[in-house]
Protein backbone atom coordinates (compact mmCIF):
# COMPACT_ATOMS: atom_id res chain seq x y z
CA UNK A 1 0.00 0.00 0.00
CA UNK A 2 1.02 3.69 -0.85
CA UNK A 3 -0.56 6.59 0.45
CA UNK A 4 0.20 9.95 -2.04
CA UNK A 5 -0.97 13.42 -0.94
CA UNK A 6 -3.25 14.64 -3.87
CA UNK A 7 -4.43 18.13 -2.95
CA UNK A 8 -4.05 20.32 -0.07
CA UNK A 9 -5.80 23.17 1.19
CA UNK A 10 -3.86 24.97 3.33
CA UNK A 11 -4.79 26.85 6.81
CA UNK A 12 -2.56 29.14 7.98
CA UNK A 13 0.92 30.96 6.37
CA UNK A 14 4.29 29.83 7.80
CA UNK A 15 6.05 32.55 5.83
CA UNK A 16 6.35 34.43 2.51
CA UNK A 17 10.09 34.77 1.33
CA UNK A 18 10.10 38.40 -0.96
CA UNK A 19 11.99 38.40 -4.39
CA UNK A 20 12.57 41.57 -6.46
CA UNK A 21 9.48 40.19 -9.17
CA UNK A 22 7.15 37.70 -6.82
CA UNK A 23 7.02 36.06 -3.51
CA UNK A 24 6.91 32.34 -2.45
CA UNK A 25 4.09 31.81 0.16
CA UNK A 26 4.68 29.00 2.52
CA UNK A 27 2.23 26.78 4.07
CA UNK A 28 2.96 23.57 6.47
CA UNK A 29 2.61 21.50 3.30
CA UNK A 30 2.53 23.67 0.41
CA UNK A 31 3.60 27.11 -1.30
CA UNK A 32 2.16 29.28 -3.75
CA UNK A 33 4.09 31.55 -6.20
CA UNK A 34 3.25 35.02 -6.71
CA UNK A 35 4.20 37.30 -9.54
CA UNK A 36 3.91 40.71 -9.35
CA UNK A 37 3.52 43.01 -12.04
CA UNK A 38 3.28 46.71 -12.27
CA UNK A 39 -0.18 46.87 -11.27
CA UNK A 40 -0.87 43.09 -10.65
CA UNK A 41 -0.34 40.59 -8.36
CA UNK A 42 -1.21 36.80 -9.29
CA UNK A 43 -0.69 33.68 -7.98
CA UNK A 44 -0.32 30.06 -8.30
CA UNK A 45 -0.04 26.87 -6.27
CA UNK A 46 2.95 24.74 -5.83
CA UNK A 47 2.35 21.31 -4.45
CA UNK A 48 1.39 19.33 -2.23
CA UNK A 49 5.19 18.72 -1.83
CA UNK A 50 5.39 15.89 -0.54
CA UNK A 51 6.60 14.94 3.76
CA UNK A 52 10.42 15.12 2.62
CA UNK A 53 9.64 18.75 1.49
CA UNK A 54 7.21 19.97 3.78
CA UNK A 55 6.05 23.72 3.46
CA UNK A 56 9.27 24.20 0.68
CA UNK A 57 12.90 25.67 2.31
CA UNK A 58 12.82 28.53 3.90
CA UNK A 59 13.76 32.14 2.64
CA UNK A 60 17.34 31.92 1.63
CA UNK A 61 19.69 33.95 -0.72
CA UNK A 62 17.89 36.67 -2.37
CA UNK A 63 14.48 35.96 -0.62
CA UNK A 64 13.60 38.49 2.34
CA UNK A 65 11.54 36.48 5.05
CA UNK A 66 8.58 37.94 6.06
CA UNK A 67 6.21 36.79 9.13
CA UNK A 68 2.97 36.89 9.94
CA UNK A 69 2.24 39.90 11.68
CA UNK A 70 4.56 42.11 9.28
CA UNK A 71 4.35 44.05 6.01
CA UNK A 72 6.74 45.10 3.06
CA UNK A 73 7.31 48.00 0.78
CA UNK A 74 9.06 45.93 -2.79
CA UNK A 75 9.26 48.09 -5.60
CA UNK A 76 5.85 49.37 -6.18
CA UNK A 77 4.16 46.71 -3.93
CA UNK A 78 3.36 46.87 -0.42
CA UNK A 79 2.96 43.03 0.68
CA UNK A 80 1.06 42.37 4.43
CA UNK A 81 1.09 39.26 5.77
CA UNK A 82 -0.97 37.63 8.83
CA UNK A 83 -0.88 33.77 9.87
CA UNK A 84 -4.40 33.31 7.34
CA UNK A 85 -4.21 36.65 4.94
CA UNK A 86 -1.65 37.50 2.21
CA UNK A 87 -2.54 40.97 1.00
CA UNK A 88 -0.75 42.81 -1.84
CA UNK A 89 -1.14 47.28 -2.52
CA UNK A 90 0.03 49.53 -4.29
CA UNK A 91 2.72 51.08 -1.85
CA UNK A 92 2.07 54.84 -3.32
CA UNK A 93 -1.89 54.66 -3.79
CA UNK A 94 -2.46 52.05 -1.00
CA UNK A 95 -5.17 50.14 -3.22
CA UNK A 96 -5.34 46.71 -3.15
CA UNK A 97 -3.85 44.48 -6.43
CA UNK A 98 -4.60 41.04 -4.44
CA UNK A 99 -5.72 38.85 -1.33
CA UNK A 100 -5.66 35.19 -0.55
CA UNK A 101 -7.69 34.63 2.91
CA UNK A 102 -7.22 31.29 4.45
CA UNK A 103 -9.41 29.56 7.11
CA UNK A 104 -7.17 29.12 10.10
CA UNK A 105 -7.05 25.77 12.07
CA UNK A 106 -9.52 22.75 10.95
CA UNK A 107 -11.34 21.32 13.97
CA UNK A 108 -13.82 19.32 12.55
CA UNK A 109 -15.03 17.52 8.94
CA UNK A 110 -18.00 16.25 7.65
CA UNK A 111 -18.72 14.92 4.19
CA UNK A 112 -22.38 15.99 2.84
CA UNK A 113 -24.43 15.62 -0.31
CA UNK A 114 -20.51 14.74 -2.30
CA UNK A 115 -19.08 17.79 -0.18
CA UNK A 116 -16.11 17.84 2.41
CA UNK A 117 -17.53 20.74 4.97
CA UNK A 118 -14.87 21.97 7.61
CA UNK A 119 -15.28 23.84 10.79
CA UNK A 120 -12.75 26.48 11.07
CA UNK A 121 -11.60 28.71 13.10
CA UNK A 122 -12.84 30.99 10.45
CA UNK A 123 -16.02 30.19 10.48
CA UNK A 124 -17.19 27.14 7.64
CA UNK A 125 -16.11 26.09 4.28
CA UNK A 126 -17.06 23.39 1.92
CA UNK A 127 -15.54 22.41 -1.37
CA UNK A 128 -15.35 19.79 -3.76
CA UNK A 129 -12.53 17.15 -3.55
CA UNK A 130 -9.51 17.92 -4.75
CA UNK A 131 -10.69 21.97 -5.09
CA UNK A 132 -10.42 24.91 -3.19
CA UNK A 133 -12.30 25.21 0.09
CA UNK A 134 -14.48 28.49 0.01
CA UNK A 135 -16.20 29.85 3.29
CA UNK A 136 -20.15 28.92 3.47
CA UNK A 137 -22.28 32.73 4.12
CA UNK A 138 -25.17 33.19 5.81
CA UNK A 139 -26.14 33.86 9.50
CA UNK A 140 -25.63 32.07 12.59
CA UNK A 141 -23.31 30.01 14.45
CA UNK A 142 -22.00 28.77 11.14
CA UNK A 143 -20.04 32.21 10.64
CA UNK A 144 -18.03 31.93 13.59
CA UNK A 145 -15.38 30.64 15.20
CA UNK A 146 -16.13 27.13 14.82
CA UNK A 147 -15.25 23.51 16.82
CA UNK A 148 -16.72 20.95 15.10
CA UNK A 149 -19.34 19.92 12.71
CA UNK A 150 -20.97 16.53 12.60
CA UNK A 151 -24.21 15.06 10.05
CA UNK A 152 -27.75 14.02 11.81
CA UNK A 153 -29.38 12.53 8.98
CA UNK A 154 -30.12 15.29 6.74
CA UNK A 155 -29.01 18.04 8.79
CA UNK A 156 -25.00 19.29 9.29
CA UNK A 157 -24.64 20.31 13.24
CA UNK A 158 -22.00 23.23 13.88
CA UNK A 159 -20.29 23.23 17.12
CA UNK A 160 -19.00 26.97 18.48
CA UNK A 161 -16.09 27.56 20.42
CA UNK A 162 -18.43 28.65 22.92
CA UNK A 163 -19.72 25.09 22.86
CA UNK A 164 -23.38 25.84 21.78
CA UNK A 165 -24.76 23.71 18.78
CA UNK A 166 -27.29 24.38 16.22
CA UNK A 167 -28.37 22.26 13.24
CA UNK A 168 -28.18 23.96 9.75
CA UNK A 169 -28.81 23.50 6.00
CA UNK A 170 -26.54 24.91 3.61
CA UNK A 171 -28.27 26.68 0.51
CA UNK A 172 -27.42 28.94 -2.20
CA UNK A 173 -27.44 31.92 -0.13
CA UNK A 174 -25.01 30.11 2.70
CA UNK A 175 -25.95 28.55 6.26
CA UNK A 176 -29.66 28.21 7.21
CA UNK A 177 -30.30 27.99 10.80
CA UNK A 178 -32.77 25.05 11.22
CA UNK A 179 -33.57 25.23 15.23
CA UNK A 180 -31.80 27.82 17.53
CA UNK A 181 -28.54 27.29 19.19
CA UNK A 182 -28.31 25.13 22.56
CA UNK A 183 -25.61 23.39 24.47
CA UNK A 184 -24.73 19.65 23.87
CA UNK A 185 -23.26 16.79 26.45
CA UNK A 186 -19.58 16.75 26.17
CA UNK A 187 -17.85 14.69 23.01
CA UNK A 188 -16.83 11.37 24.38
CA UNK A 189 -12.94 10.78 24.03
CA UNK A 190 -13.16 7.15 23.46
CA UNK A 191 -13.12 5.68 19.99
CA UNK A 192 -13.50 1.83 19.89
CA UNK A 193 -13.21 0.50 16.19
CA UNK A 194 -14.76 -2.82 15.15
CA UNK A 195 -11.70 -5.32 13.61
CA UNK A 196 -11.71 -8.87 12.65
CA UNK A 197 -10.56 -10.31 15.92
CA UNK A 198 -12.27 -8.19 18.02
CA UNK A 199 -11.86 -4.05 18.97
CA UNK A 200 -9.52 -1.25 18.59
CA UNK A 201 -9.70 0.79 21.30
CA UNK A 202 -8.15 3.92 22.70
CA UNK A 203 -8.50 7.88 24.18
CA UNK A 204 -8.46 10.80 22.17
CA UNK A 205 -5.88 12.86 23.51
CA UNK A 206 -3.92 9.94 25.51
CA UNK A 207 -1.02 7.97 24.61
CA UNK A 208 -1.75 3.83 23.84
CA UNK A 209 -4.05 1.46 22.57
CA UNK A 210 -5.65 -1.00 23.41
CA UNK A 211 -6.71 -4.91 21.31
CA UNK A 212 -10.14 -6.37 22.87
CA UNK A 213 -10.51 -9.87 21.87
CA UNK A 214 -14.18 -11.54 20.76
CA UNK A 215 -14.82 -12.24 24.64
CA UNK A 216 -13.96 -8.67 25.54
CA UNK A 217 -10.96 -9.74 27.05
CA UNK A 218 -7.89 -7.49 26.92
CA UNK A 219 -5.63 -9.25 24.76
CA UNK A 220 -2.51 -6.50 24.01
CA UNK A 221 -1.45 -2.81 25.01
CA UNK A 222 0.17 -1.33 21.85
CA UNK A 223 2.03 2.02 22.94
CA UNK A 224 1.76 4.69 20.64
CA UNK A 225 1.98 8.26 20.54
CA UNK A 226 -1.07 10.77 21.69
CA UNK A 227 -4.08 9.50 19.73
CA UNK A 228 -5.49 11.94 17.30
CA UNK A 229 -7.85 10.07 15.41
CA UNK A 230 -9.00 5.78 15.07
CA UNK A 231 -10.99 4.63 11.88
CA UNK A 232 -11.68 1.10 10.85
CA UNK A 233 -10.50 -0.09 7.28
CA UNK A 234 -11.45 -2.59 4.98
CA UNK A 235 -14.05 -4.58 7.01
CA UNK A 236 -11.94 -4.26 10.00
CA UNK A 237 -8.51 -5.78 8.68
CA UNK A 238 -6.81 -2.56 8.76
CA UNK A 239 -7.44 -0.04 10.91
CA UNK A 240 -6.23 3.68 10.33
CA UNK A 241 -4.63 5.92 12.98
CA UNK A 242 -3.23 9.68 13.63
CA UNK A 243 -1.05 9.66 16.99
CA UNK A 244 1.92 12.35 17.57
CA UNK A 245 1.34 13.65 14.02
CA UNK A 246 1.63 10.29 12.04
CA UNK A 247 -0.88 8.90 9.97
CA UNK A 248 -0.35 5.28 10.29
CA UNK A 249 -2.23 2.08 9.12
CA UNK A 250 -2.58 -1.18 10.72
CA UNK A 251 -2.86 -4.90 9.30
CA UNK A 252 -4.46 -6.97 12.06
CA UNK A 253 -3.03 -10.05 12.84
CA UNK A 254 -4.81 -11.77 14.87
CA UNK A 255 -4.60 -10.14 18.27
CA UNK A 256 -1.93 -8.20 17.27
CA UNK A 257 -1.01 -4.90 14.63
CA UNK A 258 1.40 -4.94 12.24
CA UNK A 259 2.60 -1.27 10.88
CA UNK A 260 1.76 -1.72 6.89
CA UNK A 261 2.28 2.40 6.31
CA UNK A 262 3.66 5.14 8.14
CA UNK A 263 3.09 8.87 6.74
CA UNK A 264 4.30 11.85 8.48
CA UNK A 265 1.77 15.18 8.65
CA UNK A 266 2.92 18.78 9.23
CA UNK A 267 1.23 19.33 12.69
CA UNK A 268 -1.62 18.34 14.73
CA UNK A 269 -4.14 16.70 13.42
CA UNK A 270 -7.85 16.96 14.77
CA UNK A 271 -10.26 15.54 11.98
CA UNK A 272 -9.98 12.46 9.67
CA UNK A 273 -12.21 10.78 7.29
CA UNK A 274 -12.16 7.80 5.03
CA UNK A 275 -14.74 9.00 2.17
CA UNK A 276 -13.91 5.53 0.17
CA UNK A 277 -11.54 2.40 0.11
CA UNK A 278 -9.39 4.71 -2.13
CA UNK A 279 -9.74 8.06 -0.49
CA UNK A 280 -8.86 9.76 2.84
CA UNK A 281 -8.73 13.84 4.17
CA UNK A 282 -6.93 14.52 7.35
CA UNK A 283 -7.29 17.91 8.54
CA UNK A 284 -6.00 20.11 11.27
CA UNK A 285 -4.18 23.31 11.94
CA UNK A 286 -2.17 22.77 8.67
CA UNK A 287 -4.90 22.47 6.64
CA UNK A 288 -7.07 19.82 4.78
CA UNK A 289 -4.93 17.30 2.93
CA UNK A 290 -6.47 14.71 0.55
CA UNK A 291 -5.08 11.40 0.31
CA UNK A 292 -4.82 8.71 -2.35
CA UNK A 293 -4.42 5.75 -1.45
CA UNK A 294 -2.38 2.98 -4.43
């Protein structure tokens, strides 16, 4: 098995490194190239690069490094830069040639309707797979700061950071609200996942698993790095886990797990799904990241 990174949409900027004619914008695991001309400023993805590369090298030679929080005066161009906007202007009329706004961290996923929906801590965005992620209008909780969003048949839940929920439907003029907002019990940390031999089990947020045989006996403590996410595979004879910023997938063996792929990710992750047998999305403060898997 191979696992390839097909498209990412990234979260937050790392750093842009300045050249005299354009600017390299780095993201945990991607970059985009800008070119900027006398009175425009355009720009175009690199990537995904791949875990060896990461979010590209960092500014060297000729490249001035610029981080969020600071701005630029190059040539004619005034380039501002926060950890989600990139914002080009004219440095002597102070309009603006160009903006690329990104979410901020991912806390949650859902796939809808043959849509990957995203809580953010910019509020909610859906795309296509393997396309841009664009923020979701409209009023209500689903404009804010967001922790989660989960499906109830029909209806797409949106968690605040406040912790109040509300159910929504998302229409051609954004978010609908479909009941108003109330509190929810607290999300349960423990993830148990069905395999061939028995269970998977383990604590979101702790270190460890655990193998449950038929009998619900505890056959074998695996130790493992803090568990970020734990989702069966293939009728429960692989099982697919984020811990300590490592995707890694499991043959079962009996009562035991053999390592069958490791892949590392660019930071913590805090939502995974498995949309088919051939395609994943991880997503967390780097971004979303679509995987193939061969």
């Amino acid at each position: 098995m191979r696992l390839d990174a097909t498209h990412v949409t990234p979260a937050i900027y790392v750093e842009v490194c300045v050249r005299p004619d354009g600017l390299r914008a780095r993201s945990p695991w991607s970059e985009a190239l800008w070119t900027l001309g006398a009175t425009t400023a355009e720009s175009a993805p690199v990537g995904p690069l791949g875990p060896a590369v990461m979010g590209g090298a960092p500014c060297q030679g000729p490249e001035v490094s610029l981080t969020p929080g600071s701005a630029l005066t190059v040539g004619a161009h005034r380039v501002s830069l926060t950890a989600t906007a990139l914002r080009v202007d004219d440095a002597t009329t102070h309009s603006p040639l160009a903006e690329r706004s990104l979410s901020g961290p991912v806390y949650g996923l859902a796939w809808s309707a043959g849509w990957l929906v995203a809580a953010t801590e910019g509020g909610l965005y859906r795309g296509r797979l393997g396309e841009a992620l664009r923020r979701v209008g409209g009023e209500g909780l689903a404009t804010g700061p967001l922790r989660g969003v989960f499906r109830d048949g029909d209806a797409l839940w949106v968690r605040s950071a406040s912790g109040q929920a509300q159910p929504i439907a998302i229409g051609a003029l954004g978010a609908v609200p479909l009941a108003p907002a109330g509190g929810l019990p607290a999300m349960d940390a423990r993830v148990r996942v069905p395999v061939t031999s028995g269970r998977v089990e383990g604590l979101l947020g702790a270190e460890g698993l655990r193998i449950i045989d038929a009998d619900g006996l505890l056959a074998t403590a695996l130790p493992t790095a803090r568990l970020e996410a734990l989702l069966p595979l293939d009728g429960g004879r692989r099982v697919f886990m984020v811990a300590g910023s490592e995707l890694t997938v499991w043959r079962v063996r009996g009562l035991a797990l053999e390592r069958e792929v490791m892949l590392p990710l660019p930071g913590v992750t805090r939502a995974a799904l498995v949309i088919d047998d051939a395609t994943w999305v991880v997503a967390g403060d780097y971004g979303v990241v679509t995987l193939r898997r061969f």
